[in-house]
PDB file of N, CA and C in Angstrom:
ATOM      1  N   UNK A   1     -15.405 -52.907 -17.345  1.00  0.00           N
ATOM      2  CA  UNK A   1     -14.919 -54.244 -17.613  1.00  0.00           C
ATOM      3  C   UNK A   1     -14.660 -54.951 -16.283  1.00  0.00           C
ATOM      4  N   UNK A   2     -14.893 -56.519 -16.251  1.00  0.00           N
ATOM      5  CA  UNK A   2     -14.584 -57.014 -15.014  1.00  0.00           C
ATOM      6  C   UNK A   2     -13.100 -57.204 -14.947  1.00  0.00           C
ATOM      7  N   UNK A   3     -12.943 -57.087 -13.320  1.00  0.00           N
ATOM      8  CA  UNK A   3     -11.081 -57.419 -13.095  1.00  0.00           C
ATOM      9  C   UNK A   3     -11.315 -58.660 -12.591  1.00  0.00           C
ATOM     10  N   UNK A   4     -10.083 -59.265 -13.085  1.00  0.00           N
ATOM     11  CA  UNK A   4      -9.970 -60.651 -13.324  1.00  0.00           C
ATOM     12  C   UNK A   4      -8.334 -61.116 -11.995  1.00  0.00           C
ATOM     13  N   UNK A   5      -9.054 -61.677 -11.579  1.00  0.00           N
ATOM     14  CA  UNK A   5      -7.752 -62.145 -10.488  1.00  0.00           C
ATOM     15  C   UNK A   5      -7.692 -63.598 -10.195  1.00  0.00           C
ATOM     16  N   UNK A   6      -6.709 -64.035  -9.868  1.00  0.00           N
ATOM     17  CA  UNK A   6      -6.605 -65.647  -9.939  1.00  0.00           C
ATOM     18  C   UNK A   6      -6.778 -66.100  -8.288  1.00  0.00           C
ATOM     19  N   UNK A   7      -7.661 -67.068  -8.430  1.00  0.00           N
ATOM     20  CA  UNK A   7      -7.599 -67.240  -6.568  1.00  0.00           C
ATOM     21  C   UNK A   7      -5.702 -68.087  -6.380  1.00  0.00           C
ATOM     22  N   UNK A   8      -5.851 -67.841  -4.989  1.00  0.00           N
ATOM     23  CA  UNK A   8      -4.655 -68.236  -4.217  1.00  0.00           C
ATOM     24  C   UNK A   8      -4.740 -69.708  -4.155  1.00  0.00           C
ATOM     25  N   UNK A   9      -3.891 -70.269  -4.453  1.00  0.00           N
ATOM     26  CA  UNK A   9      -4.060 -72.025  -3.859  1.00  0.00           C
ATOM     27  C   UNK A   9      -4.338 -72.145  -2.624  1.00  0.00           C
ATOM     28  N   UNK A  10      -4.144 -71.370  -1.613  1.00  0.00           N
ATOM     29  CA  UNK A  10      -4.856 -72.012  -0.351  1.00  0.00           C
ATOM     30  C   UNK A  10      -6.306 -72.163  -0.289  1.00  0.00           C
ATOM     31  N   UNK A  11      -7.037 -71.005  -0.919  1.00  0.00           N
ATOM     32  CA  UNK A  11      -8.710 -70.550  -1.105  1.00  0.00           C
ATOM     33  C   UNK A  11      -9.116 -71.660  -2.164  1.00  0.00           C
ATOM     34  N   UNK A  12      -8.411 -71.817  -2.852  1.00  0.00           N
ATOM     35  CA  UNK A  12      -8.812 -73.115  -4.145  1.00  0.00           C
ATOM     36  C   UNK A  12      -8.778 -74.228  -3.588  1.00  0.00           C
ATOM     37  N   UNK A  13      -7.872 -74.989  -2.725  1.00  0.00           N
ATOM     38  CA  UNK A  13      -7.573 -75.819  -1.988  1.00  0.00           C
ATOM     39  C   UNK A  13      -9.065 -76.264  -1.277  1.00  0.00           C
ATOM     40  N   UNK A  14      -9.113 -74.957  -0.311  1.00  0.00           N
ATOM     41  CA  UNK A  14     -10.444 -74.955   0.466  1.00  0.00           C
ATOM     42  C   UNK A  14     -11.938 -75.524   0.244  1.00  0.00           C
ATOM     43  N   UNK A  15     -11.865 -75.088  -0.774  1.00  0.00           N
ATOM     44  CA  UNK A  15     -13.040 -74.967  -1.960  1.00  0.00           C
ATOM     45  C   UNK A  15     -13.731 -76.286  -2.535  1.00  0.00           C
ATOM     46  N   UNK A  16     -12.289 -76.894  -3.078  1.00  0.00           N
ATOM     47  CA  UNK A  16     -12.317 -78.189  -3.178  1.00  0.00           C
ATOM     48  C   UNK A  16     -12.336 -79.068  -2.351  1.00  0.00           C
ATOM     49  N   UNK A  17     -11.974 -79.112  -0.979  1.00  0.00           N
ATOM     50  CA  UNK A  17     -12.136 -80.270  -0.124  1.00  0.00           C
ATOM     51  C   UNK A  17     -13.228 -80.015   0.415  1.00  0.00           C
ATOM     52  N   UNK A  18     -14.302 -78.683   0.383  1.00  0.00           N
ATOM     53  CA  UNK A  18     -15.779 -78.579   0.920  1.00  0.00           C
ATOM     54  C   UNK A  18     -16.668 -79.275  -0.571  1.00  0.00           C
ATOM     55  N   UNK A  19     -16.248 -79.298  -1.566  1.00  0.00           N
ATOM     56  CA  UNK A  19     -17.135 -80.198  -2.909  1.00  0.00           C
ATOM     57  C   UNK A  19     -16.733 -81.374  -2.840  1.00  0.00           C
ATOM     58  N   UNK A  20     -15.491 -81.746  -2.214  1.00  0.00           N
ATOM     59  CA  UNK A  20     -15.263 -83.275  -2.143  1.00  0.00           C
ATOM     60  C   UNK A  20     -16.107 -83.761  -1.154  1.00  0.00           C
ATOM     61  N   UNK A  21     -16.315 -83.029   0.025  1.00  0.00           N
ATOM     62  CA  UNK A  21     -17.196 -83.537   1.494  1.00  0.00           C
ATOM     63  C   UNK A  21     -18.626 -83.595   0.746  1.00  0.00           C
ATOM     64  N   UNK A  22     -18.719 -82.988  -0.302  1.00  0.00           N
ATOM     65  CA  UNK A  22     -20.764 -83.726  -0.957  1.00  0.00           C
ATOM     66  C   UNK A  22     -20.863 -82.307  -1.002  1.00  0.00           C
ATOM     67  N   UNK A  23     -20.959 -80.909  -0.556  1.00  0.00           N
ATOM     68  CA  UNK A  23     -21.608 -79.819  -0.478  1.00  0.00           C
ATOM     69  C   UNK A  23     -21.679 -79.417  -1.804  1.00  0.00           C
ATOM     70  N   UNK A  24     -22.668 -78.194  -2.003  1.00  0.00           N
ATOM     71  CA  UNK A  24     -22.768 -77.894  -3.424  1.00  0.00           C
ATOM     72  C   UNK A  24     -22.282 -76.811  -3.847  1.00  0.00           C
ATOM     73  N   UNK A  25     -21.912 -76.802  -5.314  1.00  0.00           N
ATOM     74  CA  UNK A  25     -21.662 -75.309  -5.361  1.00  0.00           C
ATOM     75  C   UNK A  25     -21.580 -74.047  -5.249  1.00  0.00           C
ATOM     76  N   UNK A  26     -23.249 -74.259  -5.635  1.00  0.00           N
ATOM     77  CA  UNK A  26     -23.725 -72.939  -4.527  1.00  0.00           C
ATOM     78  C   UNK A  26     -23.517 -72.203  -3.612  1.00  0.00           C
ATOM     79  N   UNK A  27     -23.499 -73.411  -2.629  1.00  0.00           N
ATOM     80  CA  UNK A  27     -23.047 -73.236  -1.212  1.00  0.00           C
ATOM     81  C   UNK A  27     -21.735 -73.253  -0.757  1.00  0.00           C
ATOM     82  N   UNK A  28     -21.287 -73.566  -1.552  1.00  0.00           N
ATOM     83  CA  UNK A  28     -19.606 -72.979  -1.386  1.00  0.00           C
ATOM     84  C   UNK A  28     -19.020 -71.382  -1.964  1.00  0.00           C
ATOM     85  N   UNK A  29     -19.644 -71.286  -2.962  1.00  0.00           N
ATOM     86  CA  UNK A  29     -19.772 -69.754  -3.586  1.00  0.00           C
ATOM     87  C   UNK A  29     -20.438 -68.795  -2.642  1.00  0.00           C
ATOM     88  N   UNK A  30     -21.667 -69.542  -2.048  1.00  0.00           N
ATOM     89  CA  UNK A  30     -22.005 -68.533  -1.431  1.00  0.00           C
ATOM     90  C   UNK A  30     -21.033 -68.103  -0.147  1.00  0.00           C
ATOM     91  N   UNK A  31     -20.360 -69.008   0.933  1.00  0.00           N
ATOM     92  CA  UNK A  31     -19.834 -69.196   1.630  1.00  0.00           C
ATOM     93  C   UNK A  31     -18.426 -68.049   1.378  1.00  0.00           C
ATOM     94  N   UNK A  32     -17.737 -68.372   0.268  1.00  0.00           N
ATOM     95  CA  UNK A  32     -16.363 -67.837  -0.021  1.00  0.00           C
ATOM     96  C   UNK A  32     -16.923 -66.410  -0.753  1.00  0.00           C
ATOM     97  N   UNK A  33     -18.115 -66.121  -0.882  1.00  0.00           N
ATOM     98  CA  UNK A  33     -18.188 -64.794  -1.574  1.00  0.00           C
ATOM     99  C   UNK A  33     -18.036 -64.530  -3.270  1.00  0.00           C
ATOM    100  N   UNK A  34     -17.670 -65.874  -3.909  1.00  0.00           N
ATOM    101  CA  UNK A  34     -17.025 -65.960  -4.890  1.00  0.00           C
ATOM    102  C   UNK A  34     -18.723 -66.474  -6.031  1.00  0.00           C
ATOM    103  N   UNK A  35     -18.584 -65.847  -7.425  1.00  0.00           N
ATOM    104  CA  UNK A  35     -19.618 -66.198  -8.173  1.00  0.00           C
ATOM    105  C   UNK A  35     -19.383 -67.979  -8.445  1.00  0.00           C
ATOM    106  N   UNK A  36     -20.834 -68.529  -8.753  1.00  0.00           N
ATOM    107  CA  UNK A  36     -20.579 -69.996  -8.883  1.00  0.00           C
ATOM    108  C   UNK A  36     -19.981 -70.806 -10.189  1.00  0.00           C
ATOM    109  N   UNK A  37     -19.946 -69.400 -11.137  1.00  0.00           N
ATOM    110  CA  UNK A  37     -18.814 -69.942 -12.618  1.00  0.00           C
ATOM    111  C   UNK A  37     -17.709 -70.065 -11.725  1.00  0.00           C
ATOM    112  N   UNK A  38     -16.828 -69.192 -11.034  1.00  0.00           N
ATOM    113  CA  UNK A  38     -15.881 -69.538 -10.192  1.00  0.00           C
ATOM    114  C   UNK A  38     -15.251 -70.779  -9.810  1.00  0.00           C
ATOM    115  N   UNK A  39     -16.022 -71.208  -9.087  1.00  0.00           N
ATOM    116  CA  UNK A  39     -15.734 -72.245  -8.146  1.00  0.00           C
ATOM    117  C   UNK A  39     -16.538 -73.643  -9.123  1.00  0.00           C
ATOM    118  N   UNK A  40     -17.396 -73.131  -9.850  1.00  0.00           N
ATOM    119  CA  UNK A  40     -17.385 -74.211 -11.258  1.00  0.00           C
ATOM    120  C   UNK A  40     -16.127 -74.557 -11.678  1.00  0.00           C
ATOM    121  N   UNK A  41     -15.708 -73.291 -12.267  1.00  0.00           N
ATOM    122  CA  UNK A  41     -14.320 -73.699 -12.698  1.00  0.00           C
ATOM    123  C   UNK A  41     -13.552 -74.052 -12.543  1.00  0.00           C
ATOM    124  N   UNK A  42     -13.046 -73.816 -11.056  1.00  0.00           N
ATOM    125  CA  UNK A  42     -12.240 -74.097 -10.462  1.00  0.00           C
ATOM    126  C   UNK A  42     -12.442 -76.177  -9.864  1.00  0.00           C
ATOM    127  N   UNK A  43     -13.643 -76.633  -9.921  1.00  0.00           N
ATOM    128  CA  UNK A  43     -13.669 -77.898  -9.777  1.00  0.00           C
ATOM    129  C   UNK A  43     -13.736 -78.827 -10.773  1.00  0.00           C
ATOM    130  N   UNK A  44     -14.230 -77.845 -11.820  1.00  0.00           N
ATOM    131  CA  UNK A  44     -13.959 -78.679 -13.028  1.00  0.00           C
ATOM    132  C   UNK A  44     -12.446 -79.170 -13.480  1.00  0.00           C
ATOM    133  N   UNK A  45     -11.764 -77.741 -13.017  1.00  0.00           N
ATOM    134  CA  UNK A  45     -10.019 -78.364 -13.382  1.00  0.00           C
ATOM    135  C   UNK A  45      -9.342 -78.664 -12.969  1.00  0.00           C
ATOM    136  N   UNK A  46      -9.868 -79.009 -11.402  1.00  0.00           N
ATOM    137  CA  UNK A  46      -9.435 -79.856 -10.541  1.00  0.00           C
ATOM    138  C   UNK A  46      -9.892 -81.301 -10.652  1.00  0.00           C
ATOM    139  N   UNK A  47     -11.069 -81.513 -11.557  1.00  0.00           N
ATOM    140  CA  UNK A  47     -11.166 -83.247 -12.124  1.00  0.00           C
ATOM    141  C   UNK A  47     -10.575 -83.304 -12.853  1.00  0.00           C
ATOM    142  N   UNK A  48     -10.406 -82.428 -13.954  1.00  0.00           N
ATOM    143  CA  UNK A  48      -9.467 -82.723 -14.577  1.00  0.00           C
ATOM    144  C   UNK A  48      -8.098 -83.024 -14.487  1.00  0.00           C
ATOM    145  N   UNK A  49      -7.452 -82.300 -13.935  1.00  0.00           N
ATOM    146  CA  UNK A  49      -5.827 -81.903 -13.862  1.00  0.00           C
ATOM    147  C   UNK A  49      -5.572 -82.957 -12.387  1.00  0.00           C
ATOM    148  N   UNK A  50      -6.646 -83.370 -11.189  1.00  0.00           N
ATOM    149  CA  UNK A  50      -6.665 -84.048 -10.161  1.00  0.00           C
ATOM    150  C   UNK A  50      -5.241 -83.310  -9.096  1.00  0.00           C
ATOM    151  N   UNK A  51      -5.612 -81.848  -9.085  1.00  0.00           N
ATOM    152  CA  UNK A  51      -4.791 -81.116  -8.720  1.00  0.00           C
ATOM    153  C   UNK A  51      -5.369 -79.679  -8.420  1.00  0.00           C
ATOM    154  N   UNK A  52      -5.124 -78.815  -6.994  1.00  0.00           N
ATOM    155  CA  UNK A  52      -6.002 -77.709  -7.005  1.00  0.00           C
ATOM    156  C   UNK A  52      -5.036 -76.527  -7.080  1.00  0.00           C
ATOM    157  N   UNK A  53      -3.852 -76.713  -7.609  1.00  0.00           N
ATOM    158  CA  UNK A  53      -2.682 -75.718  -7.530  1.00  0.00           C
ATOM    159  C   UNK A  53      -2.742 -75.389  -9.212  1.00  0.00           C
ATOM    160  N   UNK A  54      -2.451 -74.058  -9.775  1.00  0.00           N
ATOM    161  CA  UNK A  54      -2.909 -73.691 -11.069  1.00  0.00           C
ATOM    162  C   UNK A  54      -1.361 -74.272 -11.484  1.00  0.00           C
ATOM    163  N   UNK A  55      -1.285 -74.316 -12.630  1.00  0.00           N
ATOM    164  CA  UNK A  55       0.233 -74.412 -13.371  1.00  0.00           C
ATOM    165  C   UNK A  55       0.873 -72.965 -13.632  1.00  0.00           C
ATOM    166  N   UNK A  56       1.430 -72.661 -13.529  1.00  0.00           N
ATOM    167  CA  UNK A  56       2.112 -71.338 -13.365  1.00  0.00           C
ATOM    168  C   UNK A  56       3.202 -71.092 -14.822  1.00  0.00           C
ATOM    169  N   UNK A  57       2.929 -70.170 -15.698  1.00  0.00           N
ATOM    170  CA  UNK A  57       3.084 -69.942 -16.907  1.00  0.00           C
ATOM    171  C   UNK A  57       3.182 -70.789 -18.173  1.00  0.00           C
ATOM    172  N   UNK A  58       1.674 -71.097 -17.823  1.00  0.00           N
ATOM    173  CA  UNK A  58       1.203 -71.579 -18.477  1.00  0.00           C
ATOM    174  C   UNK A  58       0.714 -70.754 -19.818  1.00  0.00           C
ATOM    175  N   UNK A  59       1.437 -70.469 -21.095  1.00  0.00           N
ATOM    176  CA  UNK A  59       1.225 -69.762 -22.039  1.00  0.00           C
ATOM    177  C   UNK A  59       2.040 -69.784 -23.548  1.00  0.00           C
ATOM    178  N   UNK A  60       1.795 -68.907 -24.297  1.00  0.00           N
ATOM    179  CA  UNK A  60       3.211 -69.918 -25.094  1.00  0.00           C
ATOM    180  C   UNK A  60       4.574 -68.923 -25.009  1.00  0.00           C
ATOM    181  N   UNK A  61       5.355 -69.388 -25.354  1.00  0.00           N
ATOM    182  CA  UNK A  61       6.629 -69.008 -24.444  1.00  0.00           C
ATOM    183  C   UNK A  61       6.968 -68.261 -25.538  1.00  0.00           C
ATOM    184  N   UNK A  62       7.832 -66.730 -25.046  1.00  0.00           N
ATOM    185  CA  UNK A  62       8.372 -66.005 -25.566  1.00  0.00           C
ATOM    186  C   UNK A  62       9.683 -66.156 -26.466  1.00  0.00           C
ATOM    187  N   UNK A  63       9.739 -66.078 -27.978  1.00  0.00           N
ATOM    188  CA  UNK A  63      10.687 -66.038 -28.636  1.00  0.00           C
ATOM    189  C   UNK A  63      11.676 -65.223 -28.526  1.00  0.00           C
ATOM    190  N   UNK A  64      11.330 -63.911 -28.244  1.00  0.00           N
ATOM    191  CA  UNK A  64      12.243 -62.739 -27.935  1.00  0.00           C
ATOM    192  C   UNK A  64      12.649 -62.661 -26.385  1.00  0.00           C
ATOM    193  N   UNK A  65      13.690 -61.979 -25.750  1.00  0.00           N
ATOM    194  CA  UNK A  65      13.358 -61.494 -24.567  1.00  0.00           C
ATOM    195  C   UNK A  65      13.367 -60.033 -24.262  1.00  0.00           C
ATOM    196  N   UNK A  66      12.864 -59.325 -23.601  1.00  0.00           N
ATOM    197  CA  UNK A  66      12.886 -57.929 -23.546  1.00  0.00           C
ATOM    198  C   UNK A  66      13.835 -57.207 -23.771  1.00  0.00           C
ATOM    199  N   UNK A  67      15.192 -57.716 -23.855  1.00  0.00           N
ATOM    200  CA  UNK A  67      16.414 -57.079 -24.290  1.00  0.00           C
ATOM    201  C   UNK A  67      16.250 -57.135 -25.813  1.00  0.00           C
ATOM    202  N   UNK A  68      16.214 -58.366 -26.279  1.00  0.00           N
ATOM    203  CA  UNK A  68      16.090 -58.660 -28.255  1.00  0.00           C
ATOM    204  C   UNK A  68      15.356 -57.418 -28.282  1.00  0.00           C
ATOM    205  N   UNK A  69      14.205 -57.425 -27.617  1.00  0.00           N
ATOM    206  CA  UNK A  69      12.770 -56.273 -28.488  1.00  0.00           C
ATOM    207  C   UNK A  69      13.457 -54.973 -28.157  1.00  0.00           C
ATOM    208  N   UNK A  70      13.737 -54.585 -27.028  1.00  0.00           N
ATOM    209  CA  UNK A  70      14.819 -53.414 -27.369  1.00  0.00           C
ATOM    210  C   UNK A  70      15.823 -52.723 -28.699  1.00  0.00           C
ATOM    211  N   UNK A  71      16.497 -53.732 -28.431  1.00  0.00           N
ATOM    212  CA  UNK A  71      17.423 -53.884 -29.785  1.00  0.00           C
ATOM    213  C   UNK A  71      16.599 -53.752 -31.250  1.00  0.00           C
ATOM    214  N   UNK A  72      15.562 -54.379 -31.379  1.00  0.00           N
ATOM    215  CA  UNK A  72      14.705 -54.705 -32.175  1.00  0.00           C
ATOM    216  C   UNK A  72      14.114 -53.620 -32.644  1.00  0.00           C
ATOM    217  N   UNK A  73      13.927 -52.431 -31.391  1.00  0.00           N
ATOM    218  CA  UNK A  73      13.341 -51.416 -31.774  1.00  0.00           C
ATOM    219  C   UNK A  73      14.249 -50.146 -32.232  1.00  0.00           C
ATOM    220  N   UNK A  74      15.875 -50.299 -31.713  1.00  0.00           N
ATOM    221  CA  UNK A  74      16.303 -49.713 -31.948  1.00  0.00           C
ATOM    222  C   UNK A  74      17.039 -49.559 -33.288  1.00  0.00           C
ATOM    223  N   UNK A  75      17.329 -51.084 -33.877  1.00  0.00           N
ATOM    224  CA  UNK A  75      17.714 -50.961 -35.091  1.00  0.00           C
ATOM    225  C   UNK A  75      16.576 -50.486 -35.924  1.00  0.00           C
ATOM    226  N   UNK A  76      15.268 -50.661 -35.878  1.00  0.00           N
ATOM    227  CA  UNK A  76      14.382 -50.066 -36.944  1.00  0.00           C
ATOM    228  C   UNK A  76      14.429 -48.723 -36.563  1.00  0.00           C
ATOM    229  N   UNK A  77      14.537 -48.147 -35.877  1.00  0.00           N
ATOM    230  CA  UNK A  77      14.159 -46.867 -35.325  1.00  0.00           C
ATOM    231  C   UNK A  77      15.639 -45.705 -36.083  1.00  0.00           C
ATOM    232  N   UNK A  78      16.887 -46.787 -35.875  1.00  0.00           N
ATOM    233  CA  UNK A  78      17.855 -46.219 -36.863  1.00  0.00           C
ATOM    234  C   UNK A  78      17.672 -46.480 -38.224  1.00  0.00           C
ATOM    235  N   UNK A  79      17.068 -47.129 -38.947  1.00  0.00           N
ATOM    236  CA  UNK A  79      16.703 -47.616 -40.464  1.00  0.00           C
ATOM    237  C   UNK A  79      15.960 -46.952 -40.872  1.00  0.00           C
ATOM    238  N   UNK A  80      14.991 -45.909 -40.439  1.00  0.00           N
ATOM    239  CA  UNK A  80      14.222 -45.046 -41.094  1.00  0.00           C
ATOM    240  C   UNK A  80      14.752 -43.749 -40.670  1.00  0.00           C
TER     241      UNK A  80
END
């Protein structure tokens, strides 16, 4: 399976101000080592969002917190 890692905002940063100067994808992928879905992606959601810093927990937010699920497990665990 592939491992999946998030680039750093400085390397994203980078990336984007060499596609803003006209260069192409390609050639920026090739440059940073990085595949060109990559750095696709990464400029696509930077037109979008007009921002090269990711949003940071970004997900849906936890109802429980690791203490509840504790508890959670321990009362069932006494119920049977």
């Amino acid at each position: 399976m592939a491992r999946r890692n998030h680039l750093d905002d400085f390397t994203r940063r980078r990336m984007i101000g060499k596609l803003e100067e006209g260069r192409t994808i390609t050639s920026v992928a090739a440059e940073f080592g990085f595949n060109k879905s990559v750095v696709s992606r990464a400029w696509k959601a930077f037109q979008i969002t007009c921002t090269a810093v990711r949003k940071v927990g970004s997900g849906h937010p936890r109802t429980t917190t690791a203490g509840d699920d504790r508890y959670i497990i321990l009362q069932a665990e006494r119920g049977q």
